[in-house]
Protein backbone atom coordinates (compact mmCIF):
# COMPACT_ATOMS: atom_id res chain seq x y z
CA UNK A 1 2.69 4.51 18.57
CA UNK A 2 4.22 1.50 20.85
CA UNK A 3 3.78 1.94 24.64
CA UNK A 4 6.30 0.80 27.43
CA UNK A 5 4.09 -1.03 29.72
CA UNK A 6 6.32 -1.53 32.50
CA UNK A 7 5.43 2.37 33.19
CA UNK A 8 1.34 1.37 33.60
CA UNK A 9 -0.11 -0.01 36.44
CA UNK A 10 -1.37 -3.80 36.21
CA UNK A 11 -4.70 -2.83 36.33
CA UNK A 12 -4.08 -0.83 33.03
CA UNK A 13 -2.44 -3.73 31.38
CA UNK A 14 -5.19 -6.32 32.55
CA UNK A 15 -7.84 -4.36 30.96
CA UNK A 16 -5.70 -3.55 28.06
CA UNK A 17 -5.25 -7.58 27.64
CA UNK A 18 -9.11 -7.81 27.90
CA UNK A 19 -9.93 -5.09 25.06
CA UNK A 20 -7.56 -6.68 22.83
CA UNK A 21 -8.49 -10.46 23.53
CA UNK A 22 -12.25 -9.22 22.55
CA UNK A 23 -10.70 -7.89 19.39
CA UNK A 24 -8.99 -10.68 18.37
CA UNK A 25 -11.66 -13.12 19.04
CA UNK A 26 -14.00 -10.93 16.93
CA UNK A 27 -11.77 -10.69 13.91
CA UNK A 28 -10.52 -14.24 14.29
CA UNK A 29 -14.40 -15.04 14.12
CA UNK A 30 -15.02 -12.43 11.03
CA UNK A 31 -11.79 -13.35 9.17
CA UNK A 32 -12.30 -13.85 5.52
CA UNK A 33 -9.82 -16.84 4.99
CA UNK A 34 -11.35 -17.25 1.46
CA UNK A 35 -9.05 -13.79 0.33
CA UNK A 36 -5.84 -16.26 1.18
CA UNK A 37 -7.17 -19.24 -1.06
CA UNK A 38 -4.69 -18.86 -3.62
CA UNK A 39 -0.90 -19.09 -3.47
CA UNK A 40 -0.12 -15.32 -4.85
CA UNK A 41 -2.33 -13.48 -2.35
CA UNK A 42 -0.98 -15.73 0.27
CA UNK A 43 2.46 -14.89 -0.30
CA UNK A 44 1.16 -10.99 -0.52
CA UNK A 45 -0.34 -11.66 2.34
CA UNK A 46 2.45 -12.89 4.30
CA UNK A 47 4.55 -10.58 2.69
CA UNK A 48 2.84 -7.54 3.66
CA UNK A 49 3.48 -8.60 7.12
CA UNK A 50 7.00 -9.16 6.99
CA UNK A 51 7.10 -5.38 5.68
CA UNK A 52 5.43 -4.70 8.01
CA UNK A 53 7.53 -5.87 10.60
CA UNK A 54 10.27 -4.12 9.01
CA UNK A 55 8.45 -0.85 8.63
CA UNK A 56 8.10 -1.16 12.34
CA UNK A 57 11.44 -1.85 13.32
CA UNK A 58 12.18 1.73 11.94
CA UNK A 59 11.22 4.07 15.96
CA UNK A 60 12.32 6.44 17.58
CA UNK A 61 12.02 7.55 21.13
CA UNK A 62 9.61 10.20 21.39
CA UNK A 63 9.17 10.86 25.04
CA UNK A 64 9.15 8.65 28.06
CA UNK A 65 6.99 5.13 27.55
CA UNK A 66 6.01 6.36 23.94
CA UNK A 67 7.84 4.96 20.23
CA UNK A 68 6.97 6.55 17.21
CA UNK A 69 6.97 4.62 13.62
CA UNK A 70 5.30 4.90 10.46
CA UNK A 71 2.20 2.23 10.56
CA UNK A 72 1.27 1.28 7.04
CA UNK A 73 -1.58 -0.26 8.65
CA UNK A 74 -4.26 1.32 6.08
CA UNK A 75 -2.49 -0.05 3.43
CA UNK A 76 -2.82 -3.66 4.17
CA UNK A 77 -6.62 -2.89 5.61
CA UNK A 78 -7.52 -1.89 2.29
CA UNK A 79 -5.63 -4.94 1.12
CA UNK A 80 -6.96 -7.39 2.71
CA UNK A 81 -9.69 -6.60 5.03
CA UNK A 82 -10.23 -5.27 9.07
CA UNK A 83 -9.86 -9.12 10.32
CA UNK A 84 -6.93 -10.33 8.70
CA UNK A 85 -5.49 -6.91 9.35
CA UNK A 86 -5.59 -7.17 12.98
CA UNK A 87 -4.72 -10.98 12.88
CA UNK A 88 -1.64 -10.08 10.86
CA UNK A 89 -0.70 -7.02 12.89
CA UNK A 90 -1.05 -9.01 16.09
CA UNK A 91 1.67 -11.57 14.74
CA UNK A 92 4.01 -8.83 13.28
CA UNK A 93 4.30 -6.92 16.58
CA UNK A 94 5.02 -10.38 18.87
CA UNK A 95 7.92 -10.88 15.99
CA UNK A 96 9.39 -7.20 16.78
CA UNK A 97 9.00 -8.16 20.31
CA UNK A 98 10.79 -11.07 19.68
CA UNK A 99 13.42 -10.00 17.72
CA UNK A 100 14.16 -7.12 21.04
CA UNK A 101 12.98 -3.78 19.66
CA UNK A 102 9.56 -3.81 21.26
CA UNK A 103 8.38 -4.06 24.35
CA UNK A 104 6.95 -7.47 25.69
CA UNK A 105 4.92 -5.54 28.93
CA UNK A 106 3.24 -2.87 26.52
CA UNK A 107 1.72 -5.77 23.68
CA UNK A 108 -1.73 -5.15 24.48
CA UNK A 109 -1.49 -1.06 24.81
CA UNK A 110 0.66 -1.20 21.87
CA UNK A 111 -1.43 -3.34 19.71
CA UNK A 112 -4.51 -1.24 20.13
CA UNK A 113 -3.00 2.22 19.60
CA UNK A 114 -0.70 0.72 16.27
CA UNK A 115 -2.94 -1.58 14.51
CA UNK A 116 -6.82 -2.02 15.65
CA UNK A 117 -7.14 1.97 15.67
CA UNK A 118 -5.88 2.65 12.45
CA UNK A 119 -7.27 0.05 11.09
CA UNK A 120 -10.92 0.10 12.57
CA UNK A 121 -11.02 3.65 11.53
CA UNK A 122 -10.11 2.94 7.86
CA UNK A 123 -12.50 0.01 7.77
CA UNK A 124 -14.88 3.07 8.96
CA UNK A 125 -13.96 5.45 6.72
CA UNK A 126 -14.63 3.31 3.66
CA UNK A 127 -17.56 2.13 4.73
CA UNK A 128 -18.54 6.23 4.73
CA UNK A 129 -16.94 6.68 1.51
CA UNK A 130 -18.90 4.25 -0.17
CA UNK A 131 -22.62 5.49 0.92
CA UNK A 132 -21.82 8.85 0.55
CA UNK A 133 -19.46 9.81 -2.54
CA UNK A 134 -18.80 8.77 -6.05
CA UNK A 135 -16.63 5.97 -6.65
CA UNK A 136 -13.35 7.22 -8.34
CA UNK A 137 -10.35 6.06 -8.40
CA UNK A 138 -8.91 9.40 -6.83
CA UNK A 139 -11.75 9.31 -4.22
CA UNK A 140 -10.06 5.81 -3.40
CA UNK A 141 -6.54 7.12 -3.03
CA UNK A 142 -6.97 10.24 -1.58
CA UNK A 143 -9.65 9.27 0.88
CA UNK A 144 -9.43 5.38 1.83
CA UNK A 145 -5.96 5.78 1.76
CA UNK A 146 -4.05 9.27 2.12
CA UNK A 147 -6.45 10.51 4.58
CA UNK A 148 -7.49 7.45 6.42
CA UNK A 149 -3.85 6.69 6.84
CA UNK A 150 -3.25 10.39 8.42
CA UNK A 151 -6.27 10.68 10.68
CA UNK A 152 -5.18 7.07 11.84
CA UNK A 153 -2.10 8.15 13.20
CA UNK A 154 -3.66 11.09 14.87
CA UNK A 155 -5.56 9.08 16.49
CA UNK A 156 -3.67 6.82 17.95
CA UNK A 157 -1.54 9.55 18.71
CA UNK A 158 -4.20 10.83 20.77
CA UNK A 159 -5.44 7.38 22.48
CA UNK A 160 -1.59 7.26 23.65
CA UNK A 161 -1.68 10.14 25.10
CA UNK A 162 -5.33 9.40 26.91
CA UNK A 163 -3.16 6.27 28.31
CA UNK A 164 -0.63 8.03 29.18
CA UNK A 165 -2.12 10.35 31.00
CA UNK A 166 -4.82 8.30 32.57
CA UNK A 167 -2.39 5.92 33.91
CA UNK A 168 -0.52 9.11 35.54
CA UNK A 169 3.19 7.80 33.41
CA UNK A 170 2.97 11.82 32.41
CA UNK A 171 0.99 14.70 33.35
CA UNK A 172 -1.62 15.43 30.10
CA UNK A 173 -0.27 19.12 30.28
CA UNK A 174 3.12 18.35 29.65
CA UNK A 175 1.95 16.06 26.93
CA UNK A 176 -0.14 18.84 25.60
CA UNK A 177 3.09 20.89 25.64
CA UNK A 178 5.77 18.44 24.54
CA UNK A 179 4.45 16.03 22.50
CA UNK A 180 0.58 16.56 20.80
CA UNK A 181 2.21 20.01 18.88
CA UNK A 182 4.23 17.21 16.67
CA UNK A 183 1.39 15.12 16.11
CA UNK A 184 0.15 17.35 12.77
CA UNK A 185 3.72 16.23 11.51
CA UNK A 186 2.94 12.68 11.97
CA UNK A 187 0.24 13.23 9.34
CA UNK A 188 1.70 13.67 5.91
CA UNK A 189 4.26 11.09 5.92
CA UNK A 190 1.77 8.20 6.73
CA UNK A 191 -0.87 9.40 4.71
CA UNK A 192 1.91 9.99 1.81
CA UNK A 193 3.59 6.37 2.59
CA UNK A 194 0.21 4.62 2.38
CA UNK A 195 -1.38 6.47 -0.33
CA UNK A 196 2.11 5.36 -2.72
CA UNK A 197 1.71 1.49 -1.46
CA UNK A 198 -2.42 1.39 -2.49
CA UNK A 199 -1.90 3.58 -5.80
CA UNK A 200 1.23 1.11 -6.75
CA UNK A 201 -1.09 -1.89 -5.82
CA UNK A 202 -4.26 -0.75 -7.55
CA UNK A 203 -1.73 0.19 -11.01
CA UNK A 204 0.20 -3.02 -10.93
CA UNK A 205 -1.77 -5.55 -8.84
CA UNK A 206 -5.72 -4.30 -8.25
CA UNK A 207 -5.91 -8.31 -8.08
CA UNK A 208 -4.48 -7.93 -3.93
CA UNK A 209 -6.52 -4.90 -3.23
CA UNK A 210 -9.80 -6.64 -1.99
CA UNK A 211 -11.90 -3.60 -1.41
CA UNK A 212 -11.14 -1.76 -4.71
CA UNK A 213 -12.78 -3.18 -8.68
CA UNK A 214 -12.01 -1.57 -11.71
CA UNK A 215 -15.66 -2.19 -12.53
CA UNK A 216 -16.61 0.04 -9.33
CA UNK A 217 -14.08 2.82 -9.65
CA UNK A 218 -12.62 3.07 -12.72
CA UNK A 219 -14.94 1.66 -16.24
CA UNK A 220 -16.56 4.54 -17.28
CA UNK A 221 -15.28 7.06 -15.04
């Protein structure tokens, strides 16, 4: 979800500037530069966020103020980490800003609702998964990644529409009406996009996936 922030009052934008500054400071302070220390998950790295970038050239207009595109932020989470996530993220959406299909005003509203939501909550969720159920390779896929990538676009479905409707750019009941009905669509194809990239990875290159280890999820299950 990328918001037009020409519709938001500066006050909006200031403090939306301020939560994400805090966020980036944190992760670049947490970043685990050590995953990048060899060439091949550099170039992974790097080229996880030019697919990225082209993943989220790929909108559509969903209603005034409000983009819709498929995230595949979980993916690279579970790739490489919350910090370099958000670090990488933060880069990929100044390039679609640059390159004229975002929008320059919204960077800060837009940042948080595409990449530190979904990607704080699948930093959460594994966290979760890990204290609480086995560790299986299907656990993995279908929880870390099919349903952390879903419940990630909910919700930042649903923090777009708080900002929309806080900021008064729509009334929350013709949100309600108009656009939250679609958001259970929203749901399969992310979860089914991310849970292909991190089963594909794990198969063919469990070396990029930091947070999964055949030792962990796989030998003797």
């Amino acid at each position: 979800m990328e918001l037009t922030g020409e519709l938001f009052p500066p006050g909006f934008l200031v403090w939306g500037w301020v939560a994400y500054a805090m966020v980036l400071l944190g992760a670049l302070r947490m970043a685990p530069w050590g995953r990048l220390r060899t060439n091949e998950r550099l170039h992974a790295y790097l080229g996880s966020c030019v697919a990225l970038m082209l993943l989220w050239s790929l909108r559509t207009q969903v209603t005034s103020g409000l983009s819709f595109h498929l995230l595949g932020v979980t993916a690279m989470a579970l790739m490489f980490g919350w910090s370099l996530t958000v670090l990488g993220t933060a880069v990929v959406l100044g390039a679609t800003i640059l390159a004229g299909v975002g929008d320059a005003a919204g960077y800060p509203l837009s940042a948080l609702t595409t990449a530190v939501v979904p990607a704080t909550l699948t930093q959460v969720l594994l966290v979760l998964a890990r204290s609480v159920l086995p560790r299986h390779f299907f656990i993995f896929v279908f929880v870390n990644a099919f349903l952390a990538a879903g419940l990630g676009a909910l919700t930042a479905g649903c923090l777009a529409v708080v900002l929309l409707a806080g900021a008064a750019v729509h009334p929350f009941a013709d949100l309600q009406r108009d656009l939250m009905p679609f958001f259970p669509l929203m749901f399969f194809p992310e979860a089914v996009l991310n849970g292909w990239i991190i089963t594909l990875m794990v198969a063919l290159r469990p070396g990029w996936v930091w947070s999964f280890r055949d030792e962990e999820y796989l030998d003797g299950k």
